[in-house]
C-alpha atoms as a PDB file:
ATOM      1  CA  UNK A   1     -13.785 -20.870 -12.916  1.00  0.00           C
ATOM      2  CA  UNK A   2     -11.855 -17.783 -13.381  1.00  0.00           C
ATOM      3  CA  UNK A   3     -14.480 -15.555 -12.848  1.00  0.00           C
ATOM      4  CA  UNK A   4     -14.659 -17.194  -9.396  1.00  0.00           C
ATOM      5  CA  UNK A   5     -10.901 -17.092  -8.727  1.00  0.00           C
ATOM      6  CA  UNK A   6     -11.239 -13.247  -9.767  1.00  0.00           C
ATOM      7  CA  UNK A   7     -14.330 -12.817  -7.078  1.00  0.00           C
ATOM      8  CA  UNK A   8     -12.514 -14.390  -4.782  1.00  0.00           C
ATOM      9  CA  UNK A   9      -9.195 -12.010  -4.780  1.00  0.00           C
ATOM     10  CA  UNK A  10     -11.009  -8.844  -5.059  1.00  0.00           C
ATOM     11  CA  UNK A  11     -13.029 -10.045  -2.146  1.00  0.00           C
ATOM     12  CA  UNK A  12      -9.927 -11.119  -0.257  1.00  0.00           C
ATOM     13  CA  UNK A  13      -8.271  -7.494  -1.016  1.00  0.00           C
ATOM     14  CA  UNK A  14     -10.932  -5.595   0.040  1.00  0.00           C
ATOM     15  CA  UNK A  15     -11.072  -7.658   3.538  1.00  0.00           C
ATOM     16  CA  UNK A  16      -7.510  -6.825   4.088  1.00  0.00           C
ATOM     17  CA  UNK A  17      -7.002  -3.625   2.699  1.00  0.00           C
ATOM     18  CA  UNK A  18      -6.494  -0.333   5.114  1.00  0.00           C
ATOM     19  CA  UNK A  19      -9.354   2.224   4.844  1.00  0.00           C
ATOM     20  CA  UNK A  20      -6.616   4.630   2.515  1.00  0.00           C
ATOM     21  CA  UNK A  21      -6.662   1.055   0.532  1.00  0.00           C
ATOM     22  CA  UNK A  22     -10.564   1.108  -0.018  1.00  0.00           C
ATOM     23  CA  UNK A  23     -10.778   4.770  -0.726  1.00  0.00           C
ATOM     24  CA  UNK A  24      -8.454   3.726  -3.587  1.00  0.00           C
ATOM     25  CA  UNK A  25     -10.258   0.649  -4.526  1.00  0.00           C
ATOM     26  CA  UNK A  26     -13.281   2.070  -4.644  1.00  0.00           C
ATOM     27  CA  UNK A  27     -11.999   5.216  -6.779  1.00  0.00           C
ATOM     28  CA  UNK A  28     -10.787   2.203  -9.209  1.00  0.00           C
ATOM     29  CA  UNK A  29     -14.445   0.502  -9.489  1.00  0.00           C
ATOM     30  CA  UNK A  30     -15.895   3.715 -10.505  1.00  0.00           C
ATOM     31  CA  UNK A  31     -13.368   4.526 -13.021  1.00  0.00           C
ATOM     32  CA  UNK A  32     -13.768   0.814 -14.420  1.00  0.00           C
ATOM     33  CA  UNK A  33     -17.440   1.321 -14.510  1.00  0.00           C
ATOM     34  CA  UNK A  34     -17.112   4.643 -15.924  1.00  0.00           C
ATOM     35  CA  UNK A  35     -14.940   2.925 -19.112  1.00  0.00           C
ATOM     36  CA  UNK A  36     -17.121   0.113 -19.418  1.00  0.00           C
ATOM     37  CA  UNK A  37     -20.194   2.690 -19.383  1.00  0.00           C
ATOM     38  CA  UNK A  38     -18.421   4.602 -22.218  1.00  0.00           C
ATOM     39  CA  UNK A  39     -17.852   1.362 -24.313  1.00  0.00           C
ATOM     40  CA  UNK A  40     -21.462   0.255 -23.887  1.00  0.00           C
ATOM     41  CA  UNK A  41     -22.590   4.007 -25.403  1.00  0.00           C
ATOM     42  CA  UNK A  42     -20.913   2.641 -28.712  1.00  0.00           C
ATOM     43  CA  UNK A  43     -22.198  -0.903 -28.736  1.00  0.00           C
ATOM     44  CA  UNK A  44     -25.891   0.999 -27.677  1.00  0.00           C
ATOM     45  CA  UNK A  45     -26.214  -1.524 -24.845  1.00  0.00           C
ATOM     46  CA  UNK A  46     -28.610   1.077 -22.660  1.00  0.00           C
ATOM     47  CA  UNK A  47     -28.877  -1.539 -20.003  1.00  0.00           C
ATOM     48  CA  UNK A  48     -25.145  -2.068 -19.296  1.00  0.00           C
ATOM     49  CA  UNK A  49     -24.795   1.557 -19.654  1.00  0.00           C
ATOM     50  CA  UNK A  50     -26.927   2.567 -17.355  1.00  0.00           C
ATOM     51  CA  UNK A  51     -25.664  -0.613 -14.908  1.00  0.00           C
ATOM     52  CA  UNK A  52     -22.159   0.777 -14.530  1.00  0.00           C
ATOM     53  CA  UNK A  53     -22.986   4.515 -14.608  1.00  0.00           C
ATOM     54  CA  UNK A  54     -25.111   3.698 -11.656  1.00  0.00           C
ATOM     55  CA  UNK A  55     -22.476   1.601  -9.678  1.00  0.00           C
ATOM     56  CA  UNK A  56     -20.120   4.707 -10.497  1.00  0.00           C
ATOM     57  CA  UNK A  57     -22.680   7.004  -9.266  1.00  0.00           C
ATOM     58  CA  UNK A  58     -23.466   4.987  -6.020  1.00  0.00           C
ATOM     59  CA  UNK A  59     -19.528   4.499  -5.296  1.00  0.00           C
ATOM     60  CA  UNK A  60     -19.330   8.309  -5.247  1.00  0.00           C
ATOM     61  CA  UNK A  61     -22.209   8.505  -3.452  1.00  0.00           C
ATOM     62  CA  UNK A  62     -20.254   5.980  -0.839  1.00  0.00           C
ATOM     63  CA  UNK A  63     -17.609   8.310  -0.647  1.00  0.00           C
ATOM     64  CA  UNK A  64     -19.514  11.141   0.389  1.00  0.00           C
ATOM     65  CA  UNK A  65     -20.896   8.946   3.328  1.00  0.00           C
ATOM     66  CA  UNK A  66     -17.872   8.208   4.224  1.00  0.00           C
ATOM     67  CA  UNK A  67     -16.504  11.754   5.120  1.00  0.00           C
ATOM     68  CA  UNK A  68     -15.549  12.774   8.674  1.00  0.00           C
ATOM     69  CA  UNK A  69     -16.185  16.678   8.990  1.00  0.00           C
ATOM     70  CA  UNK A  70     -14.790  16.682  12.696  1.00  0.00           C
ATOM     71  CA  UNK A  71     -11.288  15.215  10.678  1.00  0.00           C
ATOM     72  CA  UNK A  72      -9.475  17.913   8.409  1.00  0.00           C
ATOM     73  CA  UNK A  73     -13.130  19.923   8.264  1.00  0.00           C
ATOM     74  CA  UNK A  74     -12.075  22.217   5.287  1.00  0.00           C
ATOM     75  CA  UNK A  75     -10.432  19.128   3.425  1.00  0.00           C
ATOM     76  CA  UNK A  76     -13.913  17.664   4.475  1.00  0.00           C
ATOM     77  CA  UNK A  77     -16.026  19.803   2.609  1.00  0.00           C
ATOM     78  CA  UNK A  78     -13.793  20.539  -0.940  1.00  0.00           C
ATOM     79  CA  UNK A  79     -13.798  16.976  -1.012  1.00  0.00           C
ATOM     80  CA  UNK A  80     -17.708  16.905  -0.550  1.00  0.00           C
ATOM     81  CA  UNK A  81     -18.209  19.845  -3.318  1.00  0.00           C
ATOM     82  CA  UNK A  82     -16.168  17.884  -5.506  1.00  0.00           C
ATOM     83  CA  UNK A  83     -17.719  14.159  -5.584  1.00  0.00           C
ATOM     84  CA  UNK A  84     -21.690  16.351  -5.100  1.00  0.00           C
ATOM     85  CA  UNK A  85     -20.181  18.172  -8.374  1.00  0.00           C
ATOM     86  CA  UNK A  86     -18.761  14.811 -10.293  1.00  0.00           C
ATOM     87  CA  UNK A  87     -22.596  12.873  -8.986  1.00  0.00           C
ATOM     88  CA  UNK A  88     -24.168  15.619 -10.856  1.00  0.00           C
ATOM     89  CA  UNK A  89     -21.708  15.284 -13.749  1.00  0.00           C
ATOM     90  CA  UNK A  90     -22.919  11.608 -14.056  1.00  0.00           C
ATOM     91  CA  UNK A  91     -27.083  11.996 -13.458  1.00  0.00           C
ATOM     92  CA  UNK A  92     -26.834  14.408 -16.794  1.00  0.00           C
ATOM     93  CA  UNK A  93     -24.423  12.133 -18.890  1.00  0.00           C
ATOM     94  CA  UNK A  94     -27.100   9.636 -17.782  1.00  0.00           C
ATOM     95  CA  UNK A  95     -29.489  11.772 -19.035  1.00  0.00           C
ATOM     96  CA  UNK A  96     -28.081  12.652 -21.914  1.00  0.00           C
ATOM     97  CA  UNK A  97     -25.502  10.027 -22.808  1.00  0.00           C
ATOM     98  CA  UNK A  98     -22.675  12.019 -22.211  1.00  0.00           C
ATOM     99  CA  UNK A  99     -19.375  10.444 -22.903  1.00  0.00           C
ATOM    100  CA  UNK A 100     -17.525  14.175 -22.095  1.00  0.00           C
ATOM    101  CA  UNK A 101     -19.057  14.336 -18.937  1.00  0.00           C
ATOM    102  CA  UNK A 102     -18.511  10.747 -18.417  1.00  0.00           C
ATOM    103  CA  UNK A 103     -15.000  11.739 -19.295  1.00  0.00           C
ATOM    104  CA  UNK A 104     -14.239  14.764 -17.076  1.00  0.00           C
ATOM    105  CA  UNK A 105     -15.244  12.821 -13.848  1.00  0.00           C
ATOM    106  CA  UNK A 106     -13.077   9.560 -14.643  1.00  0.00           C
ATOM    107  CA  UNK A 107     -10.419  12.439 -14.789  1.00  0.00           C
ATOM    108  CA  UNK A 108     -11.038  13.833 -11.605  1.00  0.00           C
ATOM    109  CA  UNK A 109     -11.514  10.164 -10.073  1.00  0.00           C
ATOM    110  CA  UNK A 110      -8.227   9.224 -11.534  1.00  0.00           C
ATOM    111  CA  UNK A 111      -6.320  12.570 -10.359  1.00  0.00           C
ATOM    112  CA  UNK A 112      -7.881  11.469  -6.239  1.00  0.00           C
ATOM    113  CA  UNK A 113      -6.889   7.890  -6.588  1.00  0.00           C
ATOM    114  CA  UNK A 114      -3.046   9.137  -7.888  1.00  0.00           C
ATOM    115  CA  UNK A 115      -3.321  12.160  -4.867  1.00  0.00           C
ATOM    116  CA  UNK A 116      -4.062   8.876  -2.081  1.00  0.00           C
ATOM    117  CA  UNK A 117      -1.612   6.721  -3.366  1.00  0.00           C
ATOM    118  CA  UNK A 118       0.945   9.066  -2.928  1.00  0.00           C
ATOM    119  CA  UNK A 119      -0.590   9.906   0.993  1.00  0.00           C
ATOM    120  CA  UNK A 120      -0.645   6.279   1.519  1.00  0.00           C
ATOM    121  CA  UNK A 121       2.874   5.793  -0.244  1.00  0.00           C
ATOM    122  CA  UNK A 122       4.209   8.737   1.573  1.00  0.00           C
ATOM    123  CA  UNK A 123       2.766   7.551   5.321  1.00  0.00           C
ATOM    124  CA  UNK A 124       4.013   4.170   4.719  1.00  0.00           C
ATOM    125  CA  UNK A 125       7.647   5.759   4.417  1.00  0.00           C
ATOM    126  CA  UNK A 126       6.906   7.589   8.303  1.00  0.00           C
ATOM    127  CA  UNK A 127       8.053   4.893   9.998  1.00  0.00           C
ATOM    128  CA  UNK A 128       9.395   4.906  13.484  1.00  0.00           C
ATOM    129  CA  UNK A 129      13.046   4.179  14.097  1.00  0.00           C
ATOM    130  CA  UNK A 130      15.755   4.271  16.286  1.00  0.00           C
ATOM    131  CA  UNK A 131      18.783   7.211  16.183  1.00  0.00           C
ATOM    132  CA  UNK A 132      22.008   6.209  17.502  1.00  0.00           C
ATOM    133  CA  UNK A 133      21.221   6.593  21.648  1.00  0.00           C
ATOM    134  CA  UNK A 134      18.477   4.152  21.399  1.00  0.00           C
ATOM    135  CA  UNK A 135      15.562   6.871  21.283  1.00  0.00           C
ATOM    136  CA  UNK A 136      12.326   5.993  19.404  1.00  0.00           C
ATOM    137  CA  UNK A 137      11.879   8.758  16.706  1.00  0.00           C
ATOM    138  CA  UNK A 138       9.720   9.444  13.565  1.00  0.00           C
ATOM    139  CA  UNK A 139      11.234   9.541   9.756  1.00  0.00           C
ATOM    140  CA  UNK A 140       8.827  11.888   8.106  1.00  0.00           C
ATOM    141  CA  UNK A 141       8.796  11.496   4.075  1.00  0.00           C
ATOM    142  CA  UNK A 142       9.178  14.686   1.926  1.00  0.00           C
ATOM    143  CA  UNK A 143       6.598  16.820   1.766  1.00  0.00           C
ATOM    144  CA  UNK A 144       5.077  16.167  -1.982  1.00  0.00           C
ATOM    145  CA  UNK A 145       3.569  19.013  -4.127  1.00  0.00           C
ATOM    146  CA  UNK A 146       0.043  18.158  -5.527  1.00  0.00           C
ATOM    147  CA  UNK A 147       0.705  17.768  -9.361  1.00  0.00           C
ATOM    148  CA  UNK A 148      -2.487  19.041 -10.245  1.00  0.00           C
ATOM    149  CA  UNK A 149      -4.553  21.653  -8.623  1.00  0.00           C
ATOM    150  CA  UNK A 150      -8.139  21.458  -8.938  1.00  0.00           C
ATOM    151  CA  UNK A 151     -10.608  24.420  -9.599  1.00  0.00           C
ATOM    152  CA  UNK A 152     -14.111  24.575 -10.555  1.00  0.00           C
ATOM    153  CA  UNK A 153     -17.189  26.415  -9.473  1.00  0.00           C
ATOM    154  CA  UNK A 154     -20.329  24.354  -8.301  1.00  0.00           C
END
């Protein structure tokens, strides 16, 4: 029964959540994946394994299908490099049974779900609001500096 009760929220939360909501849920499945993948490794379960590191693969590959190039092109296309450069991260831990690979892209994934939470966070906060004559105006939140900055050559 609770596995059904558990089905049933994370379908309800996906059917109400904002697309910045499912670009965070979905960086959260692979990362869950990804850990279970890494515990199956240990416990040799090869079927599991390769289960979840395929559901982690094919939620990055969802990503990538989800990019607009015409919106934010050059944003657009790091953002492409980088989940092309984590997919190929995961096909050789598959491979190979890599739990540092495995390891470097739950990083990454954990870094982009933190970075939209704070975008998310952050828009929530420009909300529009009244001054004192009555006019409509827009409260912009700070400007937040990226905690991390990402490098790597693919």
């Amino acid at each position: 029964m609770n596995n059904k009760l558990d089905k049933q929220y994370i379908h309800d939360e996906i059917l109400n959540a904002s697309p910045g909501e499912l670009i965070i849920l979905l960086y959260g499945g692979a990362i869950k994946a990804l850990e279970k993948c890494k515990k199956q490794v240990d416990n040799k379960d090869p079927h599991d394994f390769s289960l979840n590191l395929t559901k982690a693969e094919s939620i990055i590959c969802e990503l990538m299908g989800a990019l607009k190039k015409e919106i934010f092109p050059e944003l657009v296309e790091n953002l492409a490099r980088l989940y092309d450069f984590m997919f190929k991260q995961l096909v050789e831990a598959h491979k190979e049974k890599d739990i540092e690979r495995i390891d470097q892209v739950i990083v990454l994934l954990k870094g982009l779900r933190e970075s939209w939470s704070e975008a998310l966070e952050n828009a929530a906060e420009e909300v529009p609001t009244e001054n004192s004559q009555g006019e409509t105006v827009k409260v912009e939140a700070p400007k937040v500096k990226p905690k991390v900055a990402l490098s790597f050559n693919v």
